[in-house]
PDB file of N, CA and C in Angstrom:
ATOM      1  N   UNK A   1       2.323 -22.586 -23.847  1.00  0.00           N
ATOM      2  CA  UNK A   1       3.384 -23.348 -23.225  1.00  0.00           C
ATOM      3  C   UNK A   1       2.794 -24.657 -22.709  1.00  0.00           C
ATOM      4  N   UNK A   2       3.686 -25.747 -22.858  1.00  0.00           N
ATOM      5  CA  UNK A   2       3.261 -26.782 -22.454  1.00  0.00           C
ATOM      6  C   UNK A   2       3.851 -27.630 -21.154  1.00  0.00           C
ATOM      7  N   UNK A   3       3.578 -28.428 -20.626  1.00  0.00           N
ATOM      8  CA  UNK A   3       4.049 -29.264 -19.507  1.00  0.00           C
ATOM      9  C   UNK A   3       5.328 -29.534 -19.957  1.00  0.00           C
ATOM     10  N   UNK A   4       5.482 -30.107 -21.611  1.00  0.00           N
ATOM     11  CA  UNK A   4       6.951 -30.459 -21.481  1.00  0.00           C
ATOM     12  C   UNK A   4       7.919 -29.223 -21.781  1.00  0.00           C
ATOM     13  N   UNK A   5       7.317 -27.971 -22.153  1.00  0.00           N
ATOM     14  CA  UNK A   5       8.471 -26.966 -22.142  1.00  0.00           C
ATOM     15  C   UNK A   5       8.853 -26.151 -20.804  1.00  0.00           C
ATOM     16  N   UNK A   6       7.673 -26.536 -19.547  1.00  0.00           N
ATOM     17  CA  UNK A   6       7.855 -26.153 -18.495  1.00  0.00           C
ATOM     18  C   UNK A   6       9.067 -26.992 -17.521  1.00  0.00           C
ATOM     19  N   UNK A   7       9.082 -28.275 -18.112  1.00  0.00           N
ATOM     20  CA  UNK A   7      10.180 -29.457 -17.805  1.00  0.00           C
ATOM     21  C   UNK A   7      11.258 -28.756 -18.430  1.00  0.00           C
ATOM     22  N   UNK A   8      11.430 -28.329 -19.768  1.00  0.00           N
ATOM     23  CA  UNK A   8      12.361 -28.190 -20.543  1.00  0.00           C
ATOM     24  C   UNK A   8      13.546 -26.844 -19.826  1.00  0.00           C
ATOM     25  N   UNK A   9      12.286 -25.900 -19.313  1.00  0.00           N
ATOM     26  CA  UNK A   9      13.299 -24.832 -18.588  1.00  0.00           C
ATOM     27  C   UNK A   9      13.197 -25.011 -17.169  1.00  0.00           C
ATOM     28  N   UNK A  10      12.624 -25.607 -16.835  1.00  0.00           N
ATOM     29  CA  UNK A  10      13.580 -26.129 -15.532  1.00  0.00           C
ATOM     30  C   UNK A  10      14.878 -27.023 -15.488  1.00  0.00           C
ATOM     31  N   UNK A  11      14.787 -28.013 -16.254  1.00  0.00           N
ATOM     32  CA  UNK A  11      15.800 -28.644 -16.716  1.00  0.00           C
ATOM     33  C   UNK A  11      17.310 -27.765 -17.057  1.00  0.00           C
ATOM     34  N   UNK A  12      16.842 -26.482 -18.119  1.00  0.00           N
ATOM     35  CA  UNK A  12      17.976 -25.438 -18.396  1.00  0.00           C
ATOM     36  C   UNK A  12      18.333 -24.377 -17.624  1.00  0.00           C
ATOM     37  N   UNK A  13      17.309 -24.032 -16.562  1.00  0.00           N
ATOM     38  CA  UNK A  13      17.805 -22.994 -16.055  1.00  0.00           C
ATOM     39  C   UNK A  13      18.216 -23.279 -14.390  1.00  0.00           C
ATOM     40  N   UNK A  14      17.863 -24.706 -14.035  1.00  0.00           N
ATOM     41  CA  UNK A  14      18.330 -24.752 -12.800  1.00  0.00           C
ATOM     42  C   UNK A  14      19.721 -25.450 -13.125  1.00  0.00           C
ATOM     43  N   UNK A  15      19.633 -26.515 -14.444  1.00  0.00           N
ATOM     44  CA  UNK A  15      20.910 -27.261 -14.180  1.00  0.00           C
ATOM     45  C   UNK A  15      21.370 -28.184 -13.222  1.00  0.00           C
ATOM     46  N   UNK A  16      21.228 -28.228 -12.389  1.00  0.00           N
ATOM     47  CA  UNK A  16      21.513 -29.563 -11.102  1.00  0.00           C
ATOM     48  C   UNK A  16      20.736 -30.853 -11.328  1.00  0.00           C
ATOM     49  N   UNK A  17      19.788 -30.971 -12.396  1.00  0.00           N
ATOM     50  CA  UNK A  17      18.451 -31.955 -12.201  1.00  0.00           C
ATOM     51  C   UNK A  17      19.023 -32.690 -13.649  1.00  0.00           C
ATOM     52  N   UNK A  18      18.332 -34.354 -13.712  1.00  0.00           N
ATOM     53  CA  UNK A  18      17.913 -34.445 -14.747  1.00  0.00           C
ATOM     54  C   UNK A  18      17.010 -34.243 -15.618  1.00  0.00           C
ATOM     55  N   UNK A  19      17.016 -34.571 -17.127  1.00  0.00           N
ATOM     56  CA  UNK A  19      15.694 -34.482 -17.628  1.00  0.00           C
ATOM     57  C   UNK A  19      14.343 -34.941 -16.563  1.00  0.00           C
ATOM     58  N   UNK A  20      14.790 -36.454 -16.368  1.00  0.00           N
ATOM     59  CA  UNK A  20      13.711 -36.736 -15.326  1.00  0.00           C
ATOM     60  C   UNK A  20      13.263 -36.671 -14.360  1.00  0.00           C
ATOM     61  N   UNK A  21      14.514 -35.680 -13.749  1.00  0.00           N
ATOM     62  CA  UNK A  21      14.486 -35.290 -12.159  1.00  0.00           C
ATOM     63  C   UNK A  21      13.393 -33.920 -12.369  1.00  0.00           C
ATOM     64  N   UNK A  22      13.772 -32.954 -13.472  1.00  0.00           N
ATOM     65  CA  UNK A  22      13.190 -31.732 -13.824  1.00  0.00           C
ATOM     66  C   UNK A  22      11.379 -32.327 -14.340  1.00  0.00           C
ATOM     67  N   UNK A  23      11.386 -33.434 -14.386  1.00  0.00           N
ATOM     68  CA  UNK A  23      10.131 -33.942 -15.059  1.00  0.00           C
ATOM     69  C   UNK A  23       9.365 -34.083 -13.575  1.00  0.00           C
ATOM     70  N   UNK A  24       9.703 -34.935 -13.120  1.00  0.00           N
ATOM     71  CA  UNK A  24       9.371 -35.854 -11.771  1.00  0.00           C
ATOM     72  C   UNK A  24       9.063 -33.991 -10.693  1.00  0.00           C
ATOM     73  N   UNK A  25      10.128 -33.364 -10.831  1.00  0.00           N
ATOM     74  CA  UNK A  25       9.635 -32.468 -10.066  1.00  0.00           C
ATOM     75  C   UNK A  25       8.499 -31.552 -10.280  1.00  0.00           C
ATOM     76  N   UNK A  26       8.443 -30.954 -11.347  1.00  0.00           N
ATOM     77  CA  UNK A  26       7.256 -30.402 -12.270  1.00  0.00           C
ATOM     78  C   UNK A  26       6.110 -31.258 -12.003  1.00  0.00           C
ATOM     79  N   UNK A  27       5.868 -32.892 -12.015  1.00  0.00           N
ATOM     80  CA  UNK A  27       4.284 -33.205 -11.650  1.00  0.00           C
ATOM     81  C   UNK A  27       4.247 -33.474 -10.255  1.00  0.00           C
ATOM     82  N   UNK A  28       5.333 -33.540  -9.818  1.00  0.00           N
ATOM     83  CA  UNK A  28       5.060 -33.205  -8.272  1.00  0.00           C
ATOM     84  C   UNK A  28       4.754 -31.634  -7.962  1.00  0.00           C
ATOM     85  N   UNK A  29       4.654 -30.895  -8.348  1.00  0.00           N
ATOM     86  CA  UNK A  29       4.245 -29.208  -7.801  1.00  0.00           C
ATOM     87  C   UNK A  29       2.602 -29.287  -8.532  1.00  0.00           C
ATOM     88  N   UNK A  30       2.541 -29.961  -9.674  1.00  0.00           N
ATOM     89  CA  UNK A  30       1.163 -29.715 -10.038  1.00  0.00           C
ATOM     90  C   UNK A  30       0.143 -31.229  -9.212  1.00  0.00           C
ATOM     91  N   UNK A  31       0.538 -31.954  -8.717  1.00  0.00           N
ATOM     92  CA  UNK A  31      -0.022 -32.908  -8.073  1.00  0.00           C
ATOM     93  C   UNK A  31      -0.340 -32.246  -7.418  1.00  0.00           C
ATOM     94  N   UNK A  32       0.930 -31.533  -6.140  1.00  0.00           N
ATOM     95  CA  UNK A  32       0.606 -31.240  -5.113  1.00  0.00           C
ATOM     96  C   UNK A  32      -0.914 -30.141  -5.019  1.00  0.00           C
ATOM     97  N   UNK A  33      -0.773 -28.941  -5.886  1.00  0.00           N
ATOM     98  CA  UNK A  33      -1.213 -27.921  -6.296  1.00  0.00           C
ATOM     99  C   UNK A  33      -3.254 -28.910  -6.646  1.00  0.00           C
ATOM    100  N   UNK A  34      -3.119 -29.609  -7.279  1.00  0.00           N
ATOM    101  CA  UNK A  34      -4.365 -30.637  -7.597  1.00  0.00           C
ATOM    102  C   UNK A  34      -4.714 -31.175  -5.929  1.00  0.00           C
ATOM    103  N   UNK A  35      -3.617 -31.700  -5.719  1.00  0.00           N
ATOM    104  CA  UNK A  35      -4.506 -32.197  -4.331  1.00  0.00           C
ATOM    105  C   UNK A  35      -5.013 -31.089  -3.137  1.00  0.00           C
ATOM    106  N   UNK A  36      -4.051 -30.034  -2.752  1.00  0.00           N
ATOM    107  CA  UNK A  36      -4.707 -28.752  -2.378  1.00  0.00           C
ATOM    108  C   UNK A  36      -5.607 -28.342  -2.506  1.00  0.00           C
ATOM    109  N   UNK A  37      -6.107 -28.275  -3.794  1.00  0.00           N
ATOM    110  CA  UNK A  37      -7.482 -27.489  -4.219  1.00  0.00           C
ATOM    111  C   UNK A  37      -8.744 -28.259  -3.995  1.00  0.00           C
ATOM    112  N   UNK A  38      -7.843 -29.761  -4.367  1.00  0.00           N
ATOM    113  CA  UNK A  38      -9.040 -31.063  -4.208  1.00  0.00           C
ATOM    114  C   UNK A  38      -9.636 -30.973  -2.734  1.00  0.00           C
ATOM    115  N   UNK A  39      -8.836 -30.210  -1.575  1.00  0.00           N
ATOM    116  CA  UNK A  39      -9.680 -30.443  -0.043  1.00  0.00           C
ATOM    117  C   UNK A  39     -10.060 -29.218   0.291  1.00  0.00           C
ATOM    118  N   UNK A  40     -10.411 -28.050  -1.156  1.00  0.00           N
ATOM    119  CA  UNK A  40     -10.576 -27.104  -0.820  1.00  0.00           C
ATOM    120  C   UNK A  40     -10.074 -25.990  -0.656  1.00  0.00           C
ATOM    121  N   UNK A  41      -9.009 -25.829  -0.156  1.00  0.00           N
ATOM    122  CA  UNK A  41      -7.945 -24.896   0.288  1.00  0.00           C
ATOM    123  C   UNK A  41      -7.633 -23.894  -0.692  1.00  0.00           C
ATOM    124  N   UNK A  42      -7.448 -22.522  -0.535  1.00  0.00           N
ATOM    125  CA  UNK A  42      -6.707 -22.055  -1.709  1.00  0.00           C
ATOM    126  C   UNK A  42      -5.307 -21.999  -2.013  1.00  0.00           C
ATOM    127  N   UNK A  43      -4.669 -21.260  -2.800  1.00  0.00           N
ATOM    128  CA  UNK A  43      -3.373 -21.510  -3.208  1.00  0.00           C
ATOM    129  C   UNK A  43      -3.154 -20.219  -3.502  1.00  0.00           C
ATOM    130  N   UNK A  44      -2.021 -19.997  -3.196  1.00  0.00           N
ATOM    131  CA  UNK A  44      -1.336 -18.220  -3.412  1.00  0.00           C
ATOM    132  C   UNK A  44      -0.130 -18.363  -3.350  1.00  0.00           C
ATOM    133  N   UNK A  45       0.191 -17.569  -4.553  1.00  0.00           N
ATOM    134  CA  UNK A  45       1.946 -17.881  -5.026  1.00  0.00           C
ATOM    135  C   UNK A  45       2.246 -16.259  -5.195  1.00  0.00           C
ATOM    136  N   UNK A  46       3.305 -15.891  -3.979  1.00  0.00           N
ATOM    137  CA  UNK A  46       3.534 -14.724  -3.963  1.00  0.00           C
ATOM    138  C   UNK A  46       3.636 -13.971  -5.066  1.00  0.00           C
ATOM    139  N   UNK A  47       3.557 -12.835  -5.167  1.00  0.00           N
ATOM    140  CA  UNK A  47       4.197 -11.917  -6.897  1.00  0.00           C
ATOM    141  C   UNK A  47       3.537 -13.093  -8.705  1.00  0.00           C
ATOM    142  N   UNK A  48       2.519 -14.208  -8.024  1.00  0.00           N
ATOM    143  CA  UNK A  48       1.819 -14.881  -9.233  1.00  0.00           C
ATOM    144  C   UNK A  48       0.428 -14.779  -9.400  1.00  0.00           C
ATOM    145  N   UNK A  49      -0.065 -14.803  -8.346  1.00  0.00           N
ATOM    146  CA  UNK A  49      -1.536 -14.885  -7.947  1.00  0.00           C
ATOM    147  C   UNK A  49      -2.293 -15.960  -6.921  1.00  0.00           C
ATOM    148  N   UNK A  50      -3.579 -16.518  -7.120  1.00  0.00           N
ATOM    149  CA  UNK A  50      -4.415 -17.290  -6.423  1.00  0.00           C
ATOM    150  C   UNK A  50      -5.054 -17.638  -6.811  1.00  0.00           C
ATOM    151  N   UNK A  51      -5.261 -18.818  -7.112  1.00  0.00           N
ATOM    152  CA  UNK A  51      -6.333 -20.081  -7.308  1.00  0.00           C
ATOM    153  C   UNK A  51      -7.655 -20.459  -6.316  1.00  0.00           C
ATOM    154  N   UNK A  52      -8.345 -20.585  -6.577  1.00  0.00           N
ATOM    155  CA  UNK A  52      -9.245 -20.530  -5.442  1.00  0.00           C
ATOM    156  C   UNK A  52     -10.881 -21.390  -5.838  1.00  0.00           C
ATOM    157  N   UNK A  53     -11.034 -22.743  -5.260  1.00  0.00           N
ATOM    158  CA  UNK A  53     -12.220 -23.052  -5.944  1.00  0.00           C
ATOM    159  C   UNK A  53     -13.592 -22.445  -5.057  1.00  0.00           C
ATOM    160  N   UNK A  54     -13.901 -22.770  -6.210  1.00  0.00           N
ATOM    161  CA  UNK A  54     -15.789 -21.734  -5.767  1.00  0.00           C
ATOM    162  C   UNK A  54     -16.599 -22.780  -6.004  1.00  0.00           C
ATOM    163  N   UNK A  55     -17.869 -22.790  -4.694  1.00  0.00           N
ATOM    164  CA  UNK A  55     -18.891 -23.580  -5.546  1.00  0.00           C
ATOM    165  C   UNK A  55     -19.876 -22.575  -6.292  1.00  0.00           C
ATOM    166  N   UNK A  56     -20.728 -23.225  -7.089  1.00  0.00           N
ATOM    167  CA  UNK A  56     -21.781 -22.663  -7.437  1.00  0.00           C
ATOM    168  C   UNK A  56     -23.229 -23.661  -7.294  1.00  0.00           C
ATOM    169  N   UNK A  57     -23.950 -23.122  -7.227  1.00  0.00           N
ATOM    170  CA  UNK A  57     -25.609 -23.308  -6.719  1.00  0.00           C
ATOM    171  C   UNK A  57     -25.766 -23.949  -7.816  1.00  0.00           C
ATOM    172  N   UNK A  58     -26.844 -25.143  -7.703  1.00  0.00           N
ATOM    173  CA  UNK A  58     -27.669 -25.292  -8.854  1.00  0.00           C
ATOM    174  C   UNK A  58     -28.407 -24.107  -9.165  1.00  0.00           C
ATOM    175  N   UNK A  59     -29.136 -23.660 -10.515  1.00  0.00           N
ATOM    176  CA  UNK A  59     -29.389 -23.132 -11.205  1.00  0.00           C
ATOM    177  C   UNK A  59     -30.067 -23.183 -12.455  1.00  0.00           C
ATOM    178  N   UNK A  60     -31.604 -22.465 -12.867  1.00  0.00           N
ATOM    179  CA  UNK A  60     -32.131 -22.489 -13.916  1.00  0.00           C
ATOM    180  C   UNK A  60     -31.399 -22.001 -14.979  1.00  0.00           C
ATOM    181  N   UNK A  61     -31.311 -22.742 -16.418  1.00  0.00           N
ATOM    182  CA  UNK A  61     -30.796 -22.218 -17.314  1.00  0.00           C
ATOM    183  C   UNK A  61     -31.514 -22.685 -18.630  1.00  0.00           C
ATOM    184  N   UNK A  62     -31.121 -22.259 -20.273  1.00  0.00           N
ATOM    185  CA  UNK A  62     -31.841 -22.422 -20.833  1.00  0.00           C
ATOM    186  C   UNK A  62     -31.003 -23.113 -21.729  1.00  0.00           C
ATOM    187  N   UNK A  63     -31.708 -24.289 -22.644  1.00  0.00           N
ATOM    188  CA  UNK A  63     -30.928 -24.842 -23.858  1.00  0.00           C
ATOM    189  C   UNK A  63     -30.866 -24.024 -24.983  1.00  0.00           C
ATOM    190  N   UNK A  64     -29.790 -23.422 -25.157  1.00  0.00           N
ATOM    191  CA  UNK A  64     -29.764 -22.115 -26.139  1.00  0.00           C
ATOM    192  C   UNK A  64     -30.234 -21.975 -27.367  1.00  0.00           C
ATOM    193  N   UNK A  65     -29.986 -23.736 -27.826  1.00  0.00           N
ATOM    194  CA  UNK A  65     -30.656 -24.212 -28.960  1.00  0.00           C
ATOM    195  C   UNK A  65     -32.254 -24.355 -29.130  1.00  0.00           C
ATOM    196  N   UNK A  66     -32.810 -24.823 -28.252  1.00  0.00           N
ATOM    197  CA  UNK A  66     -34.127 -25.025 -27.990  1.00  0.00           C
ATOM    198  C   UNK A  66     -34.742 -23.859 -27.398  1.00  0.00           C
ATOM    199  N   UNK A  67     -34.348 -23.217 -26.156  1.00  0.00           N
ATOM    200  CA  UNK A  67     -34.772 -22.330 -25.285  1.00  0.00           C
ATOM    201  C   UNK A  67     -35.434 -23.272 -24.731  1.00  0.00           C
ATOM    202  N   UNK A  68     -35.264 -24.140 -24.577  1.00  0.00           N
ATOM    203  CA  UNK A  68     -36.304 -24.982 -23.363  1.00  0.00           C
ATOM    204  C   UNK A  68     -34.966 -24.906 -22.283  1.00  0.00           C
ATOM    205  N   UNK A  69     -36.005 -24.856 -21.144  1.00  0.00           N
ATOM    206  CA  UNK A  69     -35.490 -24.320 -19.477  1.00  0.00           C
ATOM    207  C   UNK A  69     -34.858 -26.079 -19.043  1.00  0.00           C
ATOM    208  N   UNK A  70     -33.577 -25.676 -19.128  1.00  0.00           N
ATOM    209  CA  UNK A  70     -33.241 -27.044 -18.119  1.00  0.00           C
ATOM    210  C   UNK A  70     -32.307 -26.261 -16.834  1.00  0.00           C
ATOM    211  N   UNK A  71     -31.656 -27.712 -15.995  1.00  0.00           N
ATOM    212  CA  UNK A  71     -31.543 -27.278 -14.520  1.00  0.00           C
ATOM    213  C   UNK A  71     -29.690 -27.547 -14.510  1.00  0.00           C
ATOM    214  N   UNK A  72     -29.054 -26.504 -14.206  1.00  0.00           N
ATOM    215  CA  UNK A  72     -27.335 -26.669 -14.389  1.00  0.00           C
ATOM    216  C   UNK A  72     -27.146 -27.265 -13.118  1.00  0.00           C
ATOM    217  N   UNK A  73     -26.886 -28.090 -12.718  1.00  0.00           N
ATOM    218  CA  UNK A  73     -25.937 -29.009 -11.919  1.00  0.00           C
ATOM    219  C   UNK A  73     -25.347 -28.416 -11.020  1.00  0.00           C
ATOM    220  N   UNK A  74     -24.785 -28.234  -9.881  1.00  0.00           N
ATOM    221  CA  UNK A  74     -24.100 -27.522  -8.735  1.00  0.00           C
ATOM    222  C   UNK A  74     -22.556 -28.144  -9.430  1.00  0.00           C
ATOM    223  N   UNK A  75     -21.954 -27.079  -9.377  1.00  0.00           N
ATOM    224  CA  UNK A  75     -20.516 -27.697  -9.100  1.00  0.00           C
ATOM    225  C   UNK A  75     -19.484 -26.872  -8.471  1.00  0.00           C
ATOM    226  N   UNK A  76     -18.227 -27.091  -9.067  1.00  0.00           N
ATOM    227  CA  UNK A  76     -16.832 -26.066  -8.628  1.00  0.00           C
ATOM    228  C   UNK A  76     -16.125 -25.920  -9.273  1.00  0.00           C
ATOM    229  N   UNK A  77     -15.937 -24.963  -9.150  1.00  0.00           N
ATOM    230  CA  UNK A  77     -15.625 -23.788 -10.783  1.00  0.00           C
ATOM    231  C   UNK A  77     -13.591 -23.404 -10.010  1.00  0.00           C
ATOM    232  N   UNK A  78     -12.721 -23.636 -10.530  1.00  0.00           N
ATOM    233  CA  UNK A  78     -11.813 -22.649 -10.172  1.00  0.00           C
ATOM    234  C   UNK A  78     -11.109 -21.584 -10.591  1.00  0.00           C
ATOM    235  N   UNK A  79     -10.995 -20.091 -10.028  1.00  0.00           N
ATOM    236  CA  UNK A  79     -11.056 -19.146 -10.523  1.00  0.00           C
ATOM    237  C   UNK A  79      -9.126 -18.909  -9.991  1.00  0.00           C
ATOM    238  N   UNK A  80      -9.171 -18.328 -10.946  1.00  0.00           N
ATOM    239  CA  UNK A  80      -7.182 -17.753 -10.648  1.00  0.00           C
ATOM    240  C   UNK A  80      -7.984 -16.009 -10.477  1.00  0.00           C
ATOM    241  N   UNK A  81      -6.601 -15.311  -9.621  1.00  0.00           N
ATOM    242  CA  UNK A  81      -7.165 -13.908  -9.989  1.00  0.00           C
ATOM    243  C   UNK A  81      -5.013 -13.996  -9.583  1.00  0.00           C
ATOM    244  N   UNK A  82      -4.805 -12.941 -11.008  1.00  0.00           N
ATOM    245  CA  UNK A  82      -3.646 -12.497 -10.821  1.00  0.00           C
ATOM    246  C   UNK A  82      -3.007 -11.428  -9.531  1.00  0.00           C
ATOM    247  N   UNK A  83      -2.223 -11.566  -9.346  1.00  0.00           N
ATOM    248  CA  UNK A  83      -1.373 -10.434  -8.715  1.00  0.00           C
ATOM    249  C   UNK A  83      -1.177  -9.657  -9.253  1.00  0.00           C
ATOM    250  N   UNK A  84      -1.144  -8.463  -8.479  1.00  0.00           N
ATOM    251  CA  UNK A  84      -0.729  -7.287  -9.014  1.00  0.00           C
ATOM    252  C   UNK A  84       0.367  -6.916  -9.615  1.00  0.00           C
ATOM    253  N   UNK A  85       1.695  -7.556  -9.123  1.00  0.00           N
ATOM    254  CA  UNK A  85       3.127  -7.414  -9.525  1.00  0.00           C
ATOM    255  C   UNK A  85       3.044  -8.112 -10.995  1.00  0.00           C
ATOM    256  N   UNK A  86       2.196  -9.484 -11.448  1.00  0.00           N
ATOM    257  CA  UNK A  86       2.142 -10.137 -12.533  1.00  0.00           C
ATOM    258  C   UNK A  86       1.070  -9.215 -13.355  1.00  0.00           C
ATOM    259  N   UNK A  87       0.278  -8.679 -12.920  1.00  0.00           N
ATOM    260  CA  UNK A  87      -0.199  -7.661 -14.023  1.00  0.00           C
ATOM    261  C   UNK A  87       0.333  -6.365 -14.623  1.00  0.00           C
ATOM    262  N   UNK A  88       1.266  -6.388 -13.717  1.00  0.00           N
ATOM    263  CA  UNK A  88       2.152  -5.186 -14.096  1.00  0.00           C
ATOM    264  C   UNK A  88       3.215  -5.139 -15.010  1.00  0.00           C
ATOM    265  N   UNK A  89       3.413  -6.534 -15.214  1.00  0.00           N
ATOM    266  CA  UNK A  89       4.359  -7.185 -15.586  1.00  0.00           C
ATOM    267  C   UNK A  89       4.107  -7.667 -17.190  1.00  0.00           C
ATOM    268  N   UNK A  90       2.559  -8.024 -16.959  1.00  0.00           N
ATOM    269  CA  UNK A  90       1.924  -8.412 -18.407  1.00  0.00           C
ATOM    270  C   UNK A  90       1.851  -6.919 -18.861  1.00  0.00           C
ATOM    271  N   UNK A  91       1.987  -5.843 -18.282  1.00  0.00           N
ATOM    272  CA  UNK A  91       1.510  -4.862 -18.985  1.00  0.00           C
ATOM    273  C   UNK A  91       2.710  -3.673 -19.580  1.00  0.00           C
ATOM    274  N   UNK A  92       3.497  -4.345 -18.974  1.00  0.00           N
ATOM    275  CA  UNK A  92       4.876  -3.872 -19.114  1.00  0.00           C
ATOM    276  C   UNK A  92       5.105  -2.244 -18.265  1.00  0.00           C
ATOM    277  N   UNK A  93       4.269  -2.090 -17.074  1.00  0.00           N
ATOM    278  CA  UNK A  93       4.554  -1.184 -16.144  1.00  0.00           C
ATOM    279  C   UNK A  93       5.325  -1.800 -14.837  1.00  0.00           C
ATOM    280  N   UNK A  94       6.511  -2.015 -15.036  1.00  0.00           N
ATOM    281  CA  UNK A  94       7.276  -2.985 -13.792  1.00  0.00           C
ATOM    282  C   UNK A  94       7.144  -1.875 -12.669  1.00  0.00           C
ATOM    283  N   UNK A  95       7.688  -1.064 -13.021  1.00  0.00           N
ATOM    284  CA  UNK A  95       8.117   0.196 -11.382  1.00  0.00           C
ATOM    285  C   UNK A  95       6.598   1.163 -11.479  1.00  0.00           C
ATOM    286  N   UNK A  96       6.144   1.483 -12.158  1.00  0.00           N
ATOM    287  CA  UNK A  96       4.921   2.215 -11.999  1.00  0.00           C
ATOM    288  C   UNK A  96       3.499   1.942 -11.294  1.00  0.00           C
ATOM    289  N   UNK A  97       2.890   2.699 -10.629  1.00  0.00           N
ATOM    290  CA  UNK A  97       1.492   2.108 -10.426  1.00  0.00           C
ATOM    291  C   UNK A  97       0.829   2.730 -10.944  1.00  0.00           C
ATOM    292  N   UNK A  98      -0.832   2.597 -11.915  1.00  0.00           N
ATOM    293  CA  UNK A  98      -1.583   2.863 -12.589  1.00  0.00           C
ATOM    294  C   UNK A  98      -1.637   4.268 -12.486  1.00  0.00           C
ATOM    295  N   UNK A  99      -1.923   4.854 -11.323  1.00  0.00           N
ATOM    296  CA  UNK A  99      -2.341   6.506 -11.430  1.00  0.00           C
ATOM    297  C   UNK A  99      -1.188   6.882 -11.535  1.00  0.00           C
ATOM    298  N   UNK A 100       0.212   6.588 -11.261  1.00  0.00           N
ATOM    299  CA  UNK A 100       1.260   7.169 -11.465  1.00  0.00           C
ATOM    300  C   UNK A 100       1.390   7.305 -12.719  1.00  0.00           C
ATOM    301  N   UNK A 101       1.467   6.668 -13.942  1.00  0.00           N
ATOM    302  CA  UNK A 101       1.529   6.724 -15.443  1.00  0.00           C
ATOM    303  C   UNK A 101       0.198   7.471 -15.500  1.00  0.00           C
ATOM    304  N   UNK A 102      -0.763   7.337 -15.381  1.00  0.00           N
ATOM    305  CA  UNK A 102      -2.041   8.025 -15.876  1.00  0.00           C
ATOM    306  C   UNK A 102      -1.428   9.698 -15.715  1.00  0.00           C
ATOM    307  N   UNK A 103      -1.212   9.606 -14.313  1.00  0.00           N
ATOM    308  CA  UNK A 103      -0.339  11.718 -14.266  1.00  0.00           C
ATOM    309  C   UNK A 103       0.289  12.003 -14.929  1.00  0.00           C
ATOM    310  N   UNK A 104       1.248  11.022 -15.217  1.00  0.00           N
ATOM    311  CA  UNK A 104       2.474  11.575 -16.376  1.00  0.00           C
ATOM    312  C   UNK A 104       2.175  12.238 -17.751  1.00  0.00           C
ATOM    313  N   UNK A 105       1.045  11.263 -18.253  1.00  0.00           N
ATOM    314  CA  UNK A 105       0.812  11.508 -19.632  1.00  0.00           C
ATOM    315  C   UNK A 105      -0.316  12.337 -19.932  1.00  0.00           C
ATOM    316  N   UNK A 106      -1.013  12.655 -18.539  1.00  0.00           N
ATOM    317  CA  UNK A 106      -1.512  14.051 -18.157  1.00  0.00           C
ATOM    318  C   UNK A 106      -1.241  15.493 -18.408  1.00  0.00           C
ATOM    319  N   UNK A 107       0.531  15.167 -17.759  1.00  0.00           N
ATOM    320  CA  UNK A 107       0.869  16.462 -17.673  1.00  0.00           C
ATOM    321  C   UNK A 107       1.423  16.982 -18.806  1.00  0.00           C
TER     322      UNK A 107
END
């Protein structure tokens, strides 16, 4: 999915907006969402998950090609970790929780 099909169903399923209103609003949630993370902060979207940047240490590593030892750079990595309700969802267990189906097909 892309930015403009994320415009596209907002545009269809709220209806009140224009194309460009549904546009304009969409890079305003991902601006906002960019500048958040940019001062650090995390982000948690109920029943979606959490975004969350991490630093990491500089670090020895190797040129895979060469195997000669070079030095990785410190940076910040950002990690999503889903929700539970959205994994349940990818998995197509909406009302169930894991050990609950695991018993069933137990018994």
């Amino acid at each position: 999915m892309t930015k403009a099909d994320i415009v596209h169903a907002v545009y269809t399923r709220l209806g009140g907006f224009s194309k460009k209103e549904s546009a304009d609003l969409v890079d305003l949630v991902f601006e906002t969402m960019k500048e958040t993370l940019g001062r650090g902060e995390k982000i948690k979207i109920s029943g979606f998950g959490n975004f969350v940047l991490r630093d990491k240490r500089q670090r020895q590593g190797r040129n895979p090609q060469t195997g000669e030892p070079i030095t990785i750079t410190e940076r910040r990595v950002l990690n999503f970790k889903a929700s539970q309700l959205l994994k349940q969802a990818l998995n197509g267990d909406e009302g169930a929780a894991p050990s609950e189906s695991t018993a069933a097909k137990d018994a």
